[in-house]
Structure formats: C-alpha cells, structure tokens
N, C-alpha and C. Protein backbone atom coordinates (compact mmCIF):
# COMPACT_ATOMS: atom_id res chain seq x y z
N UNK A 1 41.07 -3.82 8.04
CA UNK A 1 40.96 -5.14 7.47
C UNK A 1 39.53 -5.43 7.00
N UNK A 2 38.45 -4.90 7.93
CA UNK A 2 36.90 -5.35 7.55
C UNK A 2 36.86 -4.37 6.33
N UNK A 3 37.04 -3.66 5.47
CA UNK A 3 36.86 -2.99 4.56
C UNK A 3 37.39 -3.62 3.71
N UNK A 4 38.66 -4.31 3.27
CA UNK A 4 39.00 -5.13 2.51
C UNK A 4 38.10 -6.21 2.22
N UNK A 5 38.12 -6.68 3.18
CA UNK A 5 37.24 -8.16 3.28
C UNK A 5 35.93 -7.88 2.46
N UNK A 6 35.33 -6.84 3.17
CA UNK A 6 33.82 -6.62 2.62
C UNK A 6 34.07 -6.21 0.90
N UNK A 7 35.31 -5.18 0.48
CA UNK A 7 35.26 -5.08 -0.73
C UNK A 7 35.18 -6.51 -1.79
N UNK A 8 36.44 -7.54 -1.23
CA UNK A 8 36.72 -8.81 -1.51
C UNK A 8 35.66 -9.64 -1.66
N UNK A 9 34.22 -9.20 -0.95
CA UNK A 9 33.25 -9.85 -0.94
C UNK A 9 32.15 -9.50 -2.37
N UNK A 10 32.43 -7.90 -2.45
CA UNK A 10 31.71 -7.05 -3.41
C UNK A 10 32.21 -7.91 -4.27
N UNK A 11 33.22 -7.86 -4.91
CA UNK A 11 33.52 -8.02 -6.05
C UNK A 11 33.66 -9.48 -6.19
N UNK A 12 33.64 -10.22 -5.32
CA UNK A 12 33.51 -11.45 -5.82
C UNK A 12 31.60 -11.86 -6.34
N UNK A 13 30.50 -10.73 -5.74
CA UNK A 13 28.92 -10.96 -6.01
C UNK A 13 29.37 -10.42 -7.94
N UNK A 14 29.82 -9.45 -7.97
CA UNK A 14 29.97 -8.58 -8.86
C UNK A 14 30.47 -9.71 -10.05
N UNK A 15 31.54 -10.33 -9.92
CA UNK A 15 31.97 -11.19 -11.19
C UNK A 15 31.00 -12.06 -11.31
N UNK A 16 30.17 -12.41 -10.68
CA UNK A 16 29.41 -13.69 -10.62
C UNK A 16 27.54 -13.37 -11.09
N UNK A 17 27.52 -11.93 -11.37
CA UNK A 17 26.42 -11.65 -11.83
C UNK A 17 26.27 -11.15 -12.77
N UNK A 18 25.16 -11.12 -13.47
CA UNK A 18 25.21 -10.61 -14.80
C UNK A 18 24.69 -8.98 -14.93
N UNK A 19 24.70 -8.36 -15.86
CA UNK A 19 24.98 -6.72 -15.62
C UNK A 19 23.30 -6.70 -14.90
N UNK A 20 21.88 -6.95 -14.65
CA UNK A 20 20.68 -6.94 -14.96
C UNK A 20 20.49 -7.73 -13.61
N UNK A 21 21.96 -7.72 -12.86
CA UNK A 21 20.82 -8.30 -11.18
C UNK A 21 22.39 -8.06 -10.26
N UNK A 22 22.16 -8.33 -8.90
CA UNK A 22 23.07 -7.80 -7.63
C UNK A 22 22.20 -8.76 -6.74
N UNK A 23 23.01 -9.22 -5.96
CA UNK A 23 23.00 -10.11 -4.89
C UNK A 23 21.54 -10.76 -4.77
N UNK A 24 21.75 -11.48 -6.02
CA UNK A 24 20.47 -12.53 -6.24
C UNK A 24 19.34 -11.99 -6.34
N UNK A 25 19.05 -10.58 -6.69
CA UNK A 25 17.67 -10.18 -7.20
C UNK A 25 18.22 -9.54 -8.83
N UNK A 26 17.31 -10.40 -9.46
CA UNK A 26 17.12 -10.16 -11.35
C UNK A 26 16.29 -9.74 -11.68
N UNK A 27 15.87 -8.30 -12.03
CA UNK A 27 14.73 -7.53 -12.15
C UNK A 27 14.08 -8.34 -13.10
N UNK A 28 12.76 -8.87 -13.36
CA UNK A 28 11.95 -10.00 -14.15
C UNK A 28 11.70 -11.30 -14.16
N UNK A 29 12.36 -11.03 -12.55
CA UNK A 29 12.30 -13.21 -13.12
C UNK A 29 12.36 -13.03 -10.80
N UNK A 30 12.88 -12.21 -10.25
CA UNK A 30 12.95 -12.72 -8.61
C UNK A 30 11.47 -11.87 -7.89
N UNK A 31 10.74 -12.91 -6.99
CA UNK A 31 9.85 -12.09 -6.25
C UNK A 31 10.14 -11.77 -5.48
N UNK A 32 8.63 -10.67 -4.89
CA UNK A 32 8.33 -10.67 -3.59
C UNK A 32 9.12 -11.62 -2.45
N UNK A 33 8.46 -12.89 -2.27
CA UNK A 33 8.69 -14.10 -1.52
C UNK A 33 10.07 -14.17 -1.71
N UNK A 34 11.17 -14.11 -2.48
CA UNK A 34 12.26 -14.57 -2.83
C UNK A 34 12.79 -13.58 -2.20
N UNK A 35 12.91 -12.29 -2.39
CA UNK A 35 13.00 -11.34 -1.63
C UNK A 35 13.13 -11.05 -0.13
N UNK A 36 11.86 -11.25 0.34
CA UNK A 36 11.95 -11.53 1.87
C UNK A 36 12.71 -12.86 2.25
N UNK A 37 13.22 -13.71 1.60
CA UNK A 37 13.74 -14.88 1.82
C UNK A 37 14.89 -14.24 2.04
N UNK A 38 15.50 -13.78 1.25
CA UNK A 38 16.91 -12.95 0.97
C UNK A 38 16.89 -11.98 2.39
N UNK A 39 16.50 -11.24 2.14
CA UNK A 39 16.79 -9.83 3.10
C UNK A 39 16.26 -9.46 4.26
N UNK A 40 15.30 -10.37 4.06
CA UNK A 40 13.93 -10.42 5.33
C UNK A 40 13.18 -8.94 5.18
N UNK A 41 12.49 -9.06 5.86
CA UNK A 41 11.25 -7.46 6.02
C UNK A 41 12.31 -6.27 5.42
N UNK A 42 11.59 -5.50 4.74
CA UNK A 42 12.16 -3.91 4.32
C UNK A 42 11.85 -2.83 5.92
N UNK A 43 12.94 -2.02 6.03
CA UNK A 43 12.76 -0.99 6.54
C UNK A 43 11.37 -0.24 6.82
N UNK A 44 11.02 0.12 5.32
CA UNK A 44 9.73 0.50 4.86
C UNK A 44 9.21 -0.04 3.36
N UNK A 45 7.61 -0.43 3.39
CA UNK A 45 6.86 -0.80 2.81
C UNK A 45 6.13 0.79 1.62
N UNK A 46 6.22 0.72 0.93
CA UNK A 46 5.65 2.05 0.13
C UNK A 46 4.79 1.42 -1.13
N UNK A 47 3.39 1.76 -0.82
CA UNK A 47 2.44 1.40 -2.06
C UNK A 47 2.62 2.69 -2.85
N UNK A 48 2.28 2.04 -4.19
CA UNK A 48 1.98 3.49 -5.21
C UNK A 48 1.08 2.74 -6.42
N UNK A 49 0.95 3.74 -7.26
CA UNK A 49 0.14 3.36 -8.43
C UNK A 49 1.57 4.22 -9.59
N UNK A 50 1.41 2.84 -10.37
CA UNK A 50 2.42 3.26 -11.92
C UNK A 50 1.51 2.42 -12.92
N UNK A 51 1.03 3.37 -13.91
CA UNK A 51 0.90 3.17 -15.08
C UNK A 51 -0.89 2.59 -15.01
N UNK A 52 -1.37 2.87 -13.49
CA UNK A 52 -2.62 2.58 -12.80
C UNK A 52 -2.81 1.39 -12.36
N UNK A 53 -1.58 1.00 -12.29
CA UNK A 53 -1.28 -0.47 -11.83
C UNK A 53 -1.12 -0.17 -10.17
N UNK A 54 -1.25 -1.14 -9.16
CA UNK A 54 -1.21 -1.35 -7.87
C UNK A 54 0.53 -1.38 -7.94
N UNK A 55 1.74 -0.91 -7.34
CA UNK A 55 3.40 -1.50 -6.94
C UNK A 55 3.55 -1.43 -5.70
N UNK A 56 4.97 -2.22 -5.32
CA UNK A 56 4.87 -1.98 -3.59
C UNK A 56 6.78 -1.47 -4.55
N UNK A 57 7.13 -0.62 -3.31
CA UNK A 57 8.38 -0.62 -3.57
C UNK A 57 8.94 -0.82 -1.55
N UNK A 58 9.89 -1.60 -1.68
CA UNK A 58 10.49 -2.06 -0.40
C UNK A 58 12.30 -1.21 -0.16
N UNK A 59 12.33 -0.42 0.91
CA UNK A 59 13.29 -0.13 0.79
C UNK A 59 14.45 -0.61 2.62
N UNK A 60 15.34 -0.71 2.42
CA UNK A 60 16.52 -1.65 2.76
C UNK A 60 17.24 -0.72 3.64
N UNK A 61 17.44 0.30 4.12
CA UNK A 61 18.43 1.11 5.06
C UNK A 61 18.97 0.96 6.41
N UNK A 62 20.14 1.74 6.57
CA UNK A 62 20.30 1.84 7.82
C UNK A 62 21.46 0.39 8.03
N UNK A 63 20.84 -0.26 9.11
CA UNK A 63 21.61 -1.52 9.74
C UNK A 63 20.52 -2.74 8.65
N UNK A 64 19.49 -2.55 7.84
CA UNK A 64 19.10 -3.32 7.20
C UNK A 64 19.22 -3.49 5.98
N UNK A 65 20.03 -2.43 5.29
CA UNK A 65 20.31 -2.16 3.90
C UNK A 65 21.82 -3.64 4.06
N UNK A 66 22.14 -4.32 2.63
CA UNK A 66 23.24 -5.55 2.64
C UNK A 66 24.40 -4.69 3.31
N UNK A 67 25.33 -4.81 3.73
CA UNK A 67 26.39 -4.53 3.73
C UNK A 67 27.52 -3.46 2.80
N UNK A 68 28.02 -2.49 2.94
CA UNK A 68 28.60 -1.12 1.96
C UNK A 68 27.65 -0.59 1.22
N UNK A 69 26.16 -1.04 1.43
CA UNK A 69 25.43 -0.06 1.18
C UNK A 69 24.63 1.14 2.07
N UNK A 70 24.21 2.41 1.52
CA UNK A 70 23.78 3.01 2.42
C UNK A 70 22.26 3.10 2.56
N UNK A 71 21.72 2.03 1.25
CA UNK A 71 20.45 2.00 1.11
C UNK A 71 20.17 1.08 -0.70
N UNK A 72 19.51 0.16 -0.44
CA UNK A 72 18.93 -0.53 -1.60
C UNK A 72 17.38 -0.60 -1.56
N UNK A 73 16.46 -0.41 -2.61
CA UNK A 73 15.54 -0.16 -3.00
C UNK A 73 15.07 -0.97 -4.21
N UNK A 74 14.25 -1.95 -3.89
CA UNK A 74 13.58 -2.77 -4.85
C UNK A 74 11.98 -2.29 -4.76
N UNK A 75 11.86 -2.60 -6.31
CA UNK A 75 10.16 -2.24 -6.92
C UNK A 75 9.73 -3.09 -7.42
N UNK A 76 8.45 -3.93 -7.10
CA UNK A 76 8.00 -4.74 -7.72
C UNK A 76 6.15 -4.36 -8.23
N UNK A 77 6.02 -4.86 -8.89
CA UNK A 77 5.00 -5.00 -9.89
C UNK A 77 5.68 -4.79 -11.50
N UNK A 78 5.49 -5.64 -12.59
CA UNK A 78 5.46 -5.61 -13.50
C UNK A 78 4.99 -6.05 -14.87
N UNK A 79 4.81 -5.35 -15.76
CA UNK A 79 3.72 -5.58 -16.76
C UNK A 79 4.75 -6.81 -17.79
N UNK A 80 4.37 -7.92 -18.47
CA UNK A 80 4.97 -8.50 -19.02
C UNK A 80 3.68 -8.93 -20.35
N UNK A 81 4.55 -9.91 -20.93
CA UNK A 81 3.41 -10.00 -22.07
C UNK A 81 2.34 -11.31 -21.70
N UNK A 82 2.85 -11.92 -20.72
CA UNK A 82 1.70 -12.62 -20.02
C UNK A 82 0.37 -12.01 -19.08
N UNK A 83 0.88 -9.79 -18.93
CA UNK A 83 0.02 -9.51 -18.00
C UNK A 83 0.68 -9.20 -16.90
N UNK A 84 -0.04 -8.24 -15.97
CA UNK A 84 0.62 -7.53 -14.83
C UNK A 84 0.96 -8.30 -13.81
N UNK A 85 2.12 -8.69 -13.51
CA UNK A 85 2.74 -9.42 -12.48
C UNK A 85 3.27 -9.23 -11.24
N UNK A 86 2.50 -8.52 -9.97
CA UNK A 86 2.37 -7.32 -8.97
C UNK A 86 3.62 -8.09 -8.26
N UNK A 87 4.21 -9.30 -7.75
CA UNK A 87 4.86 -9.76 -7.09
C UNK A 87 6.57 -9.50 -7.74
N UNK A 88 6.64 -9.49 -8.99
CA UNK A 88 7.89 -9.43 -9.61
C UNK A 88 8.55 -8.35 -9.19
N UNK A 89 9.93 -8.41 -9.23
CA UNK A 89 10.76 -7.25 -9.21
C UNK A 89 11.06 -6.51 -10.21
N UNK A 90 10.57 -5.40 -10.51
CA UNK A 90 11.10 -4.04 -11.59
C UNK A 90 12.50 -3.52 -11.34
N UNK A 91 12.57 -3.07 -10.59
CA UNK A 91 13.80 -2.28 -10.38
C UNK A 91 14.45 -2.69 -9.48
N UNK A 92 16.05 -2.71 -9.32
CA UNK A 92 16.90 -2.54 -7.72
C UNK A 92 17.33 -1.55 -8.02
N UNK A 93 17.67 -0.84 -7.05
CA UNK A 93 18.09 0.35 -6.85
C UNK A 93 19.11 0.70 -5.83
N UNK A 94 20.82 0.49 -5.89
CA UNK A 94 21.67 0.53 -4.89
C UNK A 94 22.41 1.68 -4.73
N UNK A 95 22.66 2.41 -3.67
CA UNK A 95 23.12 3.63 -3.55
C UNK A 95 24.22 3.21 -1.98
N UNK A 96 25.48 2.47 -3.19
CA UNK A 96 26.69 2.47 -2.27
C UNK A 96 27.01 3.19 -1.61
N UNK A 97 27.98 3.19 -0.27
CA UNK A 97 29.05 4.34 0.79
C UNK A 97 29.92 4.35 -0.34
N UNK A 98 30.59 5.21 -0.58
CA UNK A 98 31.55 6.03 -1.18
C UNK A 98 32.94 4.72 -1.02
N UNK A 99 33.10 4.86 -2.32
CA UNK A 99 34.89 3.89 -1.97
C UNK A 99 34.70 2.05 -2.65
N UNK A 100 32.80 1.96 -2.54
CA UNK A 100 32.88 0.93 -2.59
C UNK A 100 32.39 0.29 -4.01
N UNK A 101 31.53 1.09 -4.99
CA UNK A 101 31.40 0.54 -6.41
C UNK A 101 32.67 2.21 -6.73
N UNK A 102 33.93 2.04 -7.14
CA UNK A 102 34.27 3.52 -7.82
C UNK A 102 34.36 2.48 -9.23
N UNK A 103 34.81 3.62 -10.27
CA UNK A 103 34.65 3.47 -12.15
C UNK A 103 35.26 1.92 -12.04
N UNK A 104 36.14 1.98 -11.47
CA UNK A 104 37.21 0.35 -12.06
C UNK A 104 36.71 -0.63 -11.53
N UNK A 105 35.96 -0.49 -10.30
CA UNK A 105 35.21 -1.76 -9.91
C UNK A 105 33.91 -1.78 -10.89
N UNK A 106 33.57 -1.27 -10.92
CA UNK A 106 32.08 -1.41 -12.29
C UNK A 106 32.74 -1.57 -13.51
N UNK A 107 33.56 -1.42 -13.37
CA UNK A 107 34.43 -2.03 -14.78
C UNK A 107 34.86 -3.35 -14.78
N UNK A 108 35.64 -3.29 -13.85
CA UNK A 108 36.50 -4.27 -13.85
C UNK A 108 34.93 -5.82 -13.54
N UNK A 109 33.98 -5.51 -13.00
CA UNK A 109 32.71 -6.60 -12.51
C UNK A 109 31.89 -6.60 -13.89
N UNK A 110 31.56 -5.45 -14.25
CA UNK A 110 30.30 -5.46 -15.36
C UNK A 110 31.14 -5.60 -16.37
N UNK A 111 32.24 -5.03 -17.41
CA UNK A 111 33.37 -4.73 -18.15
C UNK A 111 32.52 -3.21 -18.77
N UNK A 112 32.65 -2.94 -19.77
CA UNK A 112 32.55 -1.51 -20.47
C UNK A 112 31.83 -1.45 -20.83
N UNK A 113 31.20 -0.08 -20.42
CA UNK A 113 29.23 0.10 -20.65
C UNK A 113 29.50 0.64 -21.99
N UNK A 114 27.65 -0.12 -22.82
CA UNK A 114 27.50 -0.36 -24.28
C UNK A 114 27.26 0.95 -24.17
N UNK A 115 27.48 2.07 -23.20
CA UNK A 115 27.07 3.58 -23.52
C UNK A 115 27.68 4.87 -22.60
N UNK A 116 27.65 5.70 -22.94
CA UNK A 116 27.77 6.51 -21.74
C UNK A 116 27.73 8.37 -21.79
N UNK A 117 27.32 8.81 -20.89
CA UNK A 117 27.35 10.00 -21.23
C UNK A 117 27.45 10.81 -19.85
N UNK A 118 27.43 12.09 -19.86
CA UNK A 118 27.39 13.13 -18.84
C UNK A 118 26.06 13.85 -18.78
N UNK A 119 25.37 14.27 -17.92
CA UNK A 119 24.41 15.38 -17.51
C UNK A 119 24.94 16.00 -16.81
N UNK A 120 24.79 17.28 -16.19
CA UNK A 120 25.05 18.38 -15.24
C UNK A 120 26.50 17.81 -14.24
N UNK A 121 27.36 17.19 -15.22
CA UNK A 121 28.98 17.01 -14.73
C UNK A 121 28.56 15.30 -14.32
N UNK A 122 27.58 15.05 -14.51
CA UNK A 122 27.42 13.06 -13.88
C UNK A 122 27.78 12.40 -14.83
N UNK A 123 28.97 11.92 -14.54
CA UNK A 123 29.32 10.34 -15.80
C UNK A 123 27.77 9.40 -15.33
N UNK A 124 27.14 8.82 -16.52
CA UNK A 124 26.49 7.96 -16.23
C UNK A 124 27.34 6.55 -17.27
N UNK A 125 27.44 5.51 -16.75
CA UNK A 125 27.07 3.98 -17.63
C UNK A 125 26.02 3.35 -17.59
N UNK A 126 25.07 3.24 -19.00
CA UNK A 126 24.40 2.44 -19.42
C UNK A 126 25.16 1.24 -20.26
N UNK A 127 24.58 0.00 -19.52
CA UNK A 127 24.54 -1.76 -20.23
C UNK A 127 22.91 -2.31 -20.29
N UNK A 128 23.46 -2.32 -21.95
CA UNK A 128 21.85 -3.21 -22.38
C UNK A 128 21.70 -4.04 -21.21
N UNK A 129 22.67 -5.05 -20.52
CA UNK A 129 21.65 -6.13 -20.20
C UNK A 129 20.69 -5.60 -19.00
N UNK A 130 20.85 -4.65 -18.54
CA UNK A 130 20.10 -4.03 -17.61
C UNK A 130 20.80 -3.28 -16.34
N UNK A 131 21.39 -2.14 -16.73
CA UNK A 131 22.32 -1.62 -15.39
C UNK A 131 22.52 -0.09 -15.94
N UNK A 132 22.08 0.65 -15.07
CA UNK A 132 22.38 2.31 -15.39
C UNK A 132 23.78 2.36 -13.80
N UNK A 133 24.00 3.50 -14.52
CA UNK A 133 25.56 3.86 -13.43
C UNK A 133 25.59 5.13 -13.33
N UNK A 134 25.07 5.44 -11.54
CA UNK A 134 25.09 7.38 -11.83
C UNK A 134 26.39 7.31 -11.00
N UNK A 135 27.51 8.01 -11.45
CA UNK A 135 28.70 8.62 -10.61
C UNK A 135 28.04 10.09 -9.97
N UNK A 136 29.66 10.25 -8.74
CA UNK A 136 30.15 11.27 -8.10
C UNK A 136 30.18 12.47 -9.17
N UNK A 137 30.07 13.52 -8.76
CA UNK A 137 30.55 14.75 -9.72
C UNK A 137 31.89 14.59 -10.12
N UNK A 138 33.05 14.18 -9.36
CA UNK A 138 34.39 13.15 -9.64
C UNK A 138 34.75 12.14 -10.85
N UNK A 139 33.21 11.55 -11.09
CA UNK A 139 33.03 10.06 -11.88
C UNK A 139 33.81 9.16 -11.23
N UNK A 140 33.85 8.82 -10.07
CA UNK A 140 34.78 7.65 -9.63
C UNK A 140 34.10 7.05 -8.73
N UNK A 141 33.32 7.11 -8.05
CA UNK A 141 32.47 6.48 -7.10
C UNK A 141 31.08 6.79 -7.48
N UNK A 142 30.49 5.36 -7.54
CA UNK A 142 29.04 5.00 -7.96
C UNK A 142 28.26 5.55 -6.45
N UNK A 143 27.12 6.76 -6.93
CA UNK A 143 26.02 6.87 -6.28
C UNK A 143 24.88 6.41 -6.00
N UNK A 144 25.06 5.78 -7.30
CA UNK A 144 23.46 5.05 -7.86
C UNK A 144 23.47 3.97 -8.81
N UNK A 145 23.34 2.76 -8.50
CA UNK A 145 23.06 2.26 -9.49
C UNK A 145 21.89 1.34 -9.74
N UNK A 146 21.48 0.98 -10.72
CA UNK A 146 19.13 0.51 -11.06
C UNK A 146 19.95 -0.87 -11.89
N UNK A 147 19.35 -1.59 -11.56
CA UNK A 147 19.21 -3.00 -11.87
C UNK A 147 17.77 -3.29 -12.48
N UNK A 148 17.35 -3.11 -14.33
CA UNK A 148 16.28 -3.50 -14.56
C UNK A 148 16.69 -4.53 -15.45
N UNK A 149 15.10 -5.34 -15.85
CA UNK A 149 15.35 -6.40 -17.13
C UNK A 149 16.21 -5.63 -18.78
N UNK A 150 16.81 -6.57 -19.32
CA UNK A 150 17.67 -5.95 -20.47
C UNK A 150 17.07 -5.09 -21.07
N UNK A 151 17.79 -3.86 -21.90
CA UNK A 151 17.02 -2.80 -22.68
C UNK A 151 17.39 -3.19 -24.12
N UNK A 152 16.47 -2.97 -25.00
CA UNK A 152 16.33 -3.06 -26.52
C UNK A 152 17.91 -1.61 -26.71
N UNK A 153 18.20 -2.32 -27.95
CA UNK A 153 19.51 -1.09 -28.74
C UNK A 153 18.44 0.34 -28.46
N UNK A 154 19.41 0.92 -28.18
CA UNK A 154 19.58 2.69 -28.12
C UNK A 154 20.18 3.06 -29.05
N UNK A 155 20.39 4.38 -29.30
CA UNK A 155 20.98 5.07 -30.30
C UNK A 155 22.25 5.61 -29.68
N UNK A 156 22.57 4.85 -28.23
CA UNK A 156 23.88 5.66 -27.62
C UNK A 156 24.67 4.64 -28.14
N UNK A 157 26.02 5.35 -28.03
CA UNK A 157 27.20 5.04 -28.61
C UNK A 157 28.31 4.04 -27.53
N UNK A 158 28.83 3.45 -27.68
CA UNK A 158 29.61 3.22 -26.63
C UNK A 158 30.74 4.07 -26.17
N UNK A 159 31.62 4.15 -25.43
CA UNK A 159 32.26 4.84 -24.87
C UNK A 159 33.64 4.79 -26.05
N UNK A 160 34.18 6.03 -26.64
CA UNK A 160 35.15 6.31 -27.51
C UNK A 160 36.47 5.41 -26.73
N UNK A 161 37.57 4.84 -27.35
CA UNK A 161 38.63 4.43 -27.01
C UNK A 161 39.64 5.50 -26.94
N UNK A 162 40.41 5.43 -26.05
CA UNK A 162 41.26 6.23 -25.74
C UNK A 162 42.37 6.75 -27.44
N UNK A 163 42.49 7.64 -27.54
CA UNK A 163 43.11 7.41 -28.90
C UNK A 163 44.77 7.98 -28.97
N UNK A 164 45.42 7.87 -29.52
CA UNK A 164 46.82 8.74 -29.33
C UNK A 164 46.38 10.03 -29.33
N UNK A 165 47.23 10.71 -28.33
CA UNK A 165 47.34 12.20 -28.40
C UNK A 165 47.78 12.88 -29.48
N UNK A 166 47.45 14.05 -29.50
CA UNK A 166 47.88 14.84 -30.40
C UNK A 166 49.34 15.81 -30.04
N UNK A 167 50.24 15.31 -31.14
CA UNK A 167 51.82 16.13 -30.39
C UNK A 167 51.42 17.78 -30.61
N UNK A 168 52.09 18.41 -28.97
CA UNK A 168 51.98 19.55 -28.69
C UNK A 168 52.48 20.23 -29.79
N UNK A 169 51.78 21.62 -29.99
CA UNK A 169 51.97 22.37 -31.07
C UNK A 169 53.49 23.26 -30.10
N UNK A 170 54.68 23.74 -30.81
CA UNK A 170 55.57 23.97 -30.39
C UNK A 170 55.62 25.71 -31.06
C-alpha cells in the first residue's frame, strides 16, 4: 500500500510542476535559504570552483534524500546577467529507486520531450523548459534526471510519431 501512496504522491508533485523544477526547487529563481527551509541540512556539503567561480553543491541521501529517491543533488552558484549569484540553484539532480519515475510517468507528468535520443543503448528526454531524462538500458525507468533553467532551441528533433507499419512482405 505505502508504494502506491508514495507513487500517488509523485505524481501528484509531477502534474503540478513545470518541466524546469521538482518539489519546489526551480533551478534560477530558489536558494540556498529556501532550500534548507525545504529539506533541512544536506548529507554532505561539497565546495568546488566552475568557471572560477566559488559553488557549493549539497547532496540529499540515504534516510535524507525526499522520499523514492535514492539520492537528490542540488548546485548552486550561478552566473546571470545581473552577475554571479553564489546562493541560487543551478542544477537538481534526482536519481529515483527503480519503478518510480518509468517512461509513462515522465510522460504522462512532463508530456513529450521537445527531443530525444540514445547514447551507448540510454534513451535520453530532453524539454526546453529545463529537464534532461537519462533511462535504464530498458528505457523505462528514469536513472537520472537534472532540473536546470529553460534551454534556448537545439537542433534536436522531437521524438518521431509512431507511424503505420509497413505490411509484411509475403
């Protein structure tokens, strides 16, 4: 029953957000402070330098990662056209248990990515407004998925429509 429930829960965050954020963090616009409001303290704290900029990236695991996840990962510092904004969030980064984002729930929550392709057997979905989608070697269960601010047009294609088959040659 708690697996239902918790899915019932997924997908009700899922309709209610836009492709470019997950359980109230919107890569460009939620902090630091907003952050710890949300989730309280990270697991672990990790400084780095990107782009020679100061980032902290905060990561979420274990019994502290939200719920059907096995680990979420937010990055903040980011460069905007007002100037480097060290407190903002860049990236989320969610890496569901198995069962709980598969293809039709990222479908059926985000609807049909403006893109998509394969590397080394990985369905990925890309959506402009900000959401990459790494699948299973399967493509049915989400491994990975990055929550950044919207991306400018690409040159990828959207995903072909299913088309009539072709009658068997006899």
């Amino acid at each position: 029953m708690r697996p239902l429930l918790l899915l019932a829960l997924l997908l009700g965050i899922v309709r209610f957000a836009s492709a470019g954020e997950f359980g109230n963090i919107e890569p460009g616009v939620t902090t630091i402070e907003q952050v710890r409001d949300l989730y309280g303290p990270p697991s672990k704290e990790v400084p780095a330098k990107v782009e020679g900029y100061d980032t902290m990236q905060w990561v979420y695991e274990r019994s502290q990662a939200p719920e059907g996840l096995v680990r979420m990962i937010v990055d903040f510092g980011m460069l905007t056209s007002a100037g480097y904004k060290p407190s903002v969030t860049r990236l989320l980064t969610l890496e569901p248990k198995p069962s709980i984002f598969i293809k039709k729930t990222i479908i059926d929550g985000w609807g049909l990515p403006d893109g998509e392709g394969s590397r080394d057997g990985v369905l990925t979905f890309f959506y402009r407004e900000g959401l990459l989608v790494l699948f299973d070697k399967e493509g049915e269960n989400a491994e990975r998925m990055i929550f950044s601010i919207a991306q400018p047009k690409s040159g990828l294609a959207p995903p072909a429509a299913p088309g009539p088959s072709a009658p068997a040659k006899q």
